[in-house]
N, C-alpha and C. Protein backbone atom coordinates (compact mmCIF):
# COMPACT_ATOMS: atom_id res chain seq x y z
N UNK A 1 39.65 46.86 81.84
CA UNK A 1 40.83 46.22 81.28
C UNK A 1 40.82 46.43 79.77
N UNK A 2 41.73 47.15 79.27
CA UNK A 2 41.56 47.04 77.93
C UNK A 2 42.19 45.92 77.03
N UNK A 3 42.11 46.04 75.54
CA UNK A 3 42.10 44.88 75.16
C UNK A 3 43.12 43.81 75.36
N UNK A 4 44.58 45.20 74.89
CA UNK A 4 45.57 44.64 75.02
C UNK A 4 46.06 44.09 76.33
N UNK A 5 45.51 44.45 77.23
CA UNK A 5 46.02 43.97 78.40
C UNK A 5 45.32 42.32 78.70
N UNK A 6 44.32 42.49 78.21
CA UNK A 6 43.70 41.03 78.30
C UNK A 6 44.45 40.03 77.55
N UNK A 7 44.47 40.51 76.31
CA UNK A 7 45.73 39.61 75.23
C UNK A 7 46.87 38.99 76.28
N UNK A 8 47.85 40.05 76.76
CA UNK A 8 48.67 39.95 77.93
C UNK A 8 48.27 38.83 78.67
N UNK A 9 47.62 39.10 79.68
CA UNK A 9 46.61 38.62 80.36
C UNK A 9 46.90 36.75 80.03
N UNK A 10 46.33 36.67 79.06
CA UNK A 10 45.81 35.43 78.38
C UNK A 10 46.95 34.44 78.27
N UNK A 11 48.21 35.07 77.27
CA UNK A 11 49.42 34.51 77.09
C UNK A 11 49.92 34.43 78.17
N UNK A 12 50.24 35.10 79.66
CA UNK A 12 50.69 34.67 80.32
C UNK A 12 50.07 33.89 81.13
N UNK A 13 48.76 33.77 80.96
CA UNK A 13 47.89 32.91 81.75
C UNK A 13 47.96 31.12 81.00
N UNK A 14 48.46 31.23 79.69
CA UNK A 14 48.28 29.98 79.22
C UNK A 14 49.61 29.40 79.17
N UNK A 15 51.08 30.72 79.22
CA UNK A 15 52.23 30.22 79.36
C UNK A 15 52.37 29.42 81.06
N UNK A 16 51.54 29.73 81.82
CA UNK A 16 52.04 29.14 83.17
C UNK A 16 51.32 28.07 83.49
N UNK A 17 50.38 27.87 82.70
CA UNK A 17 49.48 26.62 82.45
C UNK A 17 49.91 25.66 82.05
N UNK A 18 50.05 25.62 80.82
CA UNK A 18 51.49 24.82 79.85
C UNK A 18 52.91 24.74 80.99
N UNK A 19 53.38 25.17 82.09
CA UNK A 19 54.36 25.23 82.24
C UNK A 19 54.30 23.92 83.72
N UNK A 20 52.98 24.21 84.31
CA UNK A 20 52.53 23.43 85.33
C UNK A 20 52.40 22.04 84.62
N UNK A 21 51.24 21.88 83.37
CA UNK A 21 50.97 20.38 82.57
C UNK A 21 52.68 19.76 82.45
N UNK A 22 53.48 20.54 82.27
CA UNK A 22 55.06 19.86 81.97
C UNK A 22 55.61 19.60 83.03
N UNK A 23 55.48 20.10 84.45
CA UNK A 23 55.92 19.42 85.62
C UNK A 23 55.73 18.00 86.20
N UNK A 24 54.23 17.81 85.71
CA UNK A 24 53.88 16.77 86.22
C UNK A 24 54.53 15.76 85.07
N UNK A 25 55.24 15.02 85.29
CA UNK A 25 56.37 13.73 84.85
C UNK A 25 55.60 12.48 84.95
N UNK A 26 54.73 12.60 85.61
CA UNK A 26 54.32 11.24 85.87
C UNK A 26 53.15 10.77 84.94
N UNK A 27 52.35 11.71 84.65
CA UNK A 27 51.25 12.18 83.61
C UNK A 27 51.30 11.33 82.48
N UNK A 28 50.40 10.09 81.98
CA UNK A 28 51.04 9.36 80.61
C UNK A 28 50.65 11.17 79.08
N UNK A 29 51.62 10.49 78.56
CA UNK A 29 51.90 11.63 77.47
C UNK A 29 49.80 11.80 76.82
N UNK A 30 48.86 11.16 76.75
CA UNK A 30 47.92 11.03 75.94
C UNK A 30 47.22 12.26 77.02
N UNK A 31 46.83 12.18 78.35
CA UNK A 31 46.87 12.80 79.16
C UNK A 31 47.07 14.31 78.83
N UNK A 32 48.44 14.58 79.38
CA UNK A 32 49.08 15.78 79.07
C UNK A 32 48.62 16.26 77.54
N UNK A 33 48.27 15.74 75.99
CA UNK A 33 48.09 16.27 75.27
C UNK A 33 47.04 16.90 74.74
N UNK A 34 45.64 15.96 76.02
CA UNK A 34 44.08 16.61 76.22
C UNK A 34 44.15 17.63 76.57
N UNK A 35 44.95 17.56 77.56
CA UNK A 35 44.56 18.92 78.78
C UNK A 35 45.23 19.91 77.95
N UNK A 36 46.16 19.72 77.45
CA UNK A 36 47.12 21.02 76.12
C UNK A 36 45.82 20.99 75.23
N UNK A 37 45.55 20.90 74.79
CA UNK A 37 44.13 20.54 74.02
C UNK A 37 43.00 21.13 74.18
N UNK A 38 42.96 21.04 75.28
CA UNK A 38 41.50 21.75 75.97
C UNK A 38 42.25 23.09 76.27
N UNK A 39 43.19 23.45 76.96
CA UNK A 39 43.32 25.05 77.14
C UNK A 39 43.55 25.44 75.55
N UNK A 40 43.99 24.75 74.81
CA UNK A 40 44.44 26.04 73.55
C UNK A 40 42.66 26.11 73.24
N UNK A 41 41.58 24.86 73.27
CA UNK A 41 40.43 25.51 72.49
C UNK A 41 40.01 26.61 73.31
N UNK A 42 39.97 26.06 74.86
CA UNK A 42 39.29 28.11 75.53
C UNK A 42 39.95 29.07 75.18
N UNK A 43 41.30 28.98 75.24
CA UNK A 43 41.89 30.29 74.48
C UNK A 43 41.51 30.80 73.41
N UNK A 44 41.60 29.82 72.71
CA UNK A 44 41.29 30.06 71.02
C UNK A 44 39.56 31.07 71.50
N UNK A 45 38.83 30.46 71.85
CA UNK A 45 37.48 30.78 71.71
C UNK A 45 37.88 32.18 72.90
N UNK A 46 38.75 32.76 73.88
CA UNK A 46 38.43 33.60 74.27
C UNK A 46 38.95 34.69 73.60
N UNK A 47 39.80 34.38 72.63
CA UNK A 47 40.39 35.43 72.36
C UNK A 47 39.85 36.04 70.79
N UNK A 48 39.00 35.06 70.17
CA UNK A 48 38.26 35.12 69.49
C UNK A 48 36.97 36.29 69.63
N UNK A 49 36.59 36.04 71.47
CA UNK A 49 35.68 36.92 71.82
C UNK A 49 36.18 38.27 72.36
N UNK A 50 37.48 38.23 72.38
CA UNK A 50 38.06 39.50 72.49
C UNK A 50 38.22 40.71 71.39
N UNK A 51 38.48 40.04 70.21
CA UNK A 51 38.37 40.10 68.98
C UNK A 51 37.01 41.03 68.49
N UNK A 52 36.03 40.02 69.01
CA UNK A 52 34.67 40.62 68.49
C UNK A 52 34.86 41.66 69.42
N UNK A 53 34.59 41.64 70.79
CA UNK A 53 34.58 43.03 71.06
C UNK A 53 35.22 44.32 71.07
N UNK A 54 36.14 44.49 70.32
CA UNK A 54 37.53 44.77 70.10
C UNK A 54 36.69 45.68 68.72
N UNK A 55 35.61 45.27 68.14
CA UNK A 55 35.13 45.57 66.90
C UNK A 55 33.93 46.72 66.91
N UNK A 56 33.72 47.78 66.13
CA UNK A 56 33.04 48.78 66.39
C UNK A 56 31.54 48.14 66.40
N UNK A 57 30.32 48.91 66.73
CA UNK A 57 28.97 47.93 67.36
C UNK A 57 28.19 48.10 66.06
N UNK A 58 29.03 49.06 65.02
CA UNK A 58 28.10 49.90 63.43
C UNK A 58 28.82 48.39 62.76
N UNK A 59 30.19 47.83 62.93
CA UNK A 59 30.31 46.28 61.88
C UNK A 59 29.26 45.23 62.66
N UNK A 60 29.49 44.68 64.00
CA UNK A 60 28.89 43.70 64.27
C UNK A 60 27.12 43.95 63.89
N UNK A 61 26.19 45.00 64.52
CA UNK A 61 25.18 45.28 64.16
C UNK A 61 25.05 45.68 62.82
């Protein structure tokens, strides 16, 4: 999979995520703003690690 496709990948994986947390109506709002909360930090941190590897092995080493 290359990178960009993972990028892809990711956004549409977090747009349908976000799209499910908004269905549920019944959810008190404090709720719904953890769980938004918690997916943006894995994102954040996966795409972060996409990033690094994304990077030649002569910068990281």
């Amino acid at each position: 999979m290359s990178i960009a496709n993972a990028y892809t990948y990711l956004y549409l994986y977090s747009c349908q995520k976000l799209s499910r947390l908004q269905d549920r109506r019944r959810m008190k709002k404090r709720e719904l703003l953890q769980q938004v909360s918690d997916l943006s930090q894995k994102l954040t941190f996966l795409l972060v690690l996409l990033t690094c590897l994304e990077l030649p092995i002569g910068v990281i080493g």
